[in-house]
C-alpha atoms as a PDB file:
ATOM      1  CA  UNK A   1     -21.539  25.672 -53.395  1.00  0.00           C
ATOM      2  CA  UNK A   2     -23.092  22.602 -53.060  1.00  0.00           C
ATOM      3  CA  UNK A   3     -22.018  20.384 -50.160  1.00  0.00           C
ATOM      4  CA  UNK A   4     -20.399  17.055 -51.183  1.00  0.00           C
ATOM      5  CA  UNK A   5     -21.945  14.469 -48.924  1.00  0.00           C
ATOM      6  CA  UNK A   6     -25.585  15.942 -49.640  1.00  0.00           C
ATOM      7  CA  UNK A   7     -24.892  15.863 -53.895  1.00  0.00           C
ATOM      8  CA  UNK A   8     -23.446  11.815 -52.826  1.00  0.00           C
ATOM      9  CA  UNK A   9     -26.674  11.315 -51.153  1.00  0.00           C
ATOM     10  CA  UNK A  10     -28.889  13.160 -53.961  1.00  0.00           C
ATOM     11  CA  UNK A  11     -27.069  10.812 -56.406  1.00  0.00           C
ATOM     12  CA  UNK A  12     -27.509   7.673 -54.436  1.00  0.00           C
ATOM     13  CA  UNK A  13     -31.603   8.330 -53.800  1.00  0.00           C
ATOM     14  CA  UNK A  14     -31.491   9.297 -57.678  1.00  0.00           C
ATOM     15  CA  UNK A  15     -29.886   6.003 -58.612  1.00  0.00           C
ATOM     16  CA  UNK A  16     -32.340   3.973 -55.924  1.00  0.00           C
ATOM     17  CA  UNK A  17     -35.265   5.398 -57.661  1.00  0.00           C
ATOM     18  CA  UNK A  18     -33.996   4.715 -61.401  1.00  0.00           C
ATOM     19  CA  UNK A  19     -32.987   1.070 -60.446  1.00  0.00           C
ATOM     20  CA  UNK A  20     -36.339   0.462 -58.476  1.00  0.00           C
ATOM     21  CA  UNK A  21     -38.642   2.722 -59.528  1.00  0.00           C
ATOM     22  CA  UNK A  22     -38.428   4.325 -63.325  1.00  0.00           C
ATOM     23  CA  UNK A  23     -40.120   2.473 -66.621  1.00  0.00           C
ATOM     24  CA  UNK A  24     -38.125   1.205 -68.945  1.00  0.00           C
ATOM     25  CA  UNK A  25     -39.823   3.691 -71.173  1.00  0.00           C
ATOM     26  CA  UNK A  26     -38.183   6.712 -69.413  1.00  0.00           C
ATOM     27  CA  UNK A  27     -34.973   5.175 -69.409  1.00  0.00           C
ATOM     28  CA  UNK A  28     -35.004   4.692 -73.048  1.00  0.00           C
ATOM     29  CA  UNK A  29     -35.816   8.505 -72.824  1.00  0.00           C
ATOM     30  CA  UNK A  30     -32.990   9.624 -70.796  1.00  0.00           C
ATOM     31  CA  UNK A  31     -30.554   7.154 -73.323  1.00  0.00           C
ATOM     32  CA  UNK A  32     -31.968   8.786 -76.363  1.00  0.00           C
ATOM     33  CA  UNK A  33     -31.547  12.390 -74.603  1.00  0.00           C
ATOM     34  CA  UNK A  34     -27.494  11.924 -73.807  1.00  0.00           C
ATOM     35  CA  UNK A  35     -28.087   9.863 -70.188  1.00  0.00           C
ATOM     36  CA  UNK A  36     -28.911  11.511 -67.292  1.00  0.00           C
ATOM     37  CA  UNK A  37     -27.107  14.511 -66.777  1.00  0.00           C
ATOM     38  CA  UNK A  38     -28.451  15.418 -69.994  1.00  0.00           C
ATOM     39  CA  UNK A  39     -31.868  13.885 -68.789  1.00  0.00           C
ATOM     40  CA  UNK A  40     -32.328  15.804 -65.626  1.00  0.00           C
ATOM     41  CA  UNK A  41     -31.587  19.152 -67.900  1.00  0.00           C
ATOM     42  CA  UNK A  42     -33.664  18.853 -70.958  1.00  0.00           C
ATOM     43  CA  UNK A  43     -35.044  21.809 -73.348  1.00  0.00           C
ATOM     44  CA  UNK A  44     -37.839  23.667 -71.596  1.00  0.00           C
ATOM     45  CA  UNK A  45     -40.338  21.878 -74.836  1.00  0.00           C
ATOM     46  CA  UNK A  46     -39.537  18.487 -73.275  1.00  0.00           C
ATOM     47  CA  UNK A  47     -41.546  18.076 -70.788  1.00  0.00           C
ATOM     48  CA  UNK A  48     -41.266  14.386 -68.741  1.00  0.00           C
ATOM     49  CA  UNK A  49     -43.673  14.061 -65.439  1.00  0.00           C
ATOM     50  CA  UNK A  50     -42.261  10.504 -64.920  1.00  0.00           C
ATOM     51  CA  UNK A  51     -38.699  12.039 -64.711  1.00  0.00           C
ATOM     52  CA  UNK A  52     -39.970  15.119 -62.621  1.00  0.00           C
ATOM     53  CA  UNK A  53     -41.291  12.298 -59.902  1.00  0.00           C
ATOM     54  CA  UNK A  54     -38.151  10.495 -59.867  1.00  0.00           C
ATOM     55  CA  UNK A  55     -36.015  13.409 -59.136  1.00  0.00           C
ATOM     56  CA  UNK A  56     -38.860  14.595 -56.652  1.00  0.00           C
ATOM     57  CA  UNK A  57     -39.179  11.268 -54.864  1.00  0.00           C
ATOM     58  CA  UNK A  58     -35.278  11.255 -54.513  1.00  0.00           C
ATOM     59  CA  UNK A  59     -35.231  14.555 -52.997  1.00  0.00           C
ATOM     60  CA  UNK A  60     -38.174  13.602 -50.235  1.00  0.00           C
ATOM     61  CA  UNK A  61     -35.765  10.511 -49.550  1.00  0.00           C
ATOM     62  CA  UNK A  62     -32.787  12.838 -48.437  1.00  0.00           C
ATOM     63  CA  UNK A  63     -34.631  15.480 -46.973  1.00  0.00           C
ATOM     64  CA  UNK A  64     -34.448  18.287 -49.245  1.00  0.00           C
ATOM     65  CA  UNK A  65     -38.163  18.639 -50.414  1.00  0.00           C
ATOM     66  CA  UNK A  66     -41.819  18.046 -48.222  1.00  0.00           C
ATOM     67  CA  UNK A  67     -43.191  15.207 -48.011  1.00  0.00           C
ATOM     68  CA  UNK A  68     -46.227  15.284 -49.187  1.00  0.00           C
END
């Protein structure tokens, strides 16, 4: 089970990097693909890097991946 006040602070990094960090190109992606729950679990054929450094940079930002 995940712990509540680490998936609040997951969700808050996620939403810091979006806002400040993602192109407006992989936003349109994540609209077209159903928003971002949708986004963060697409078909194994769609493959996104920009998406993959979001999520990646959020994690370093809580703690919860090396920095590297």
């Amino acid at each position: 089970m995940v712990d509540r006040s680490v998936a609040r602070r997951l969700a808050h990094a996620l939403r810091n990097e979006l806002w400040f960090s993602a192109s407006d190109e992989l936003l349109g992606r994540l609209a077209d693909r159903g928003g971002l729950s949708v986004g963060l679990n697409p078909p194994e054929e769609i493959e996104d890097e920009e998406l993959a450094e979001v999520v990646w940079r959020a994690l370093r930002a809580i703690g919860l991946a090396d920095r590297e």
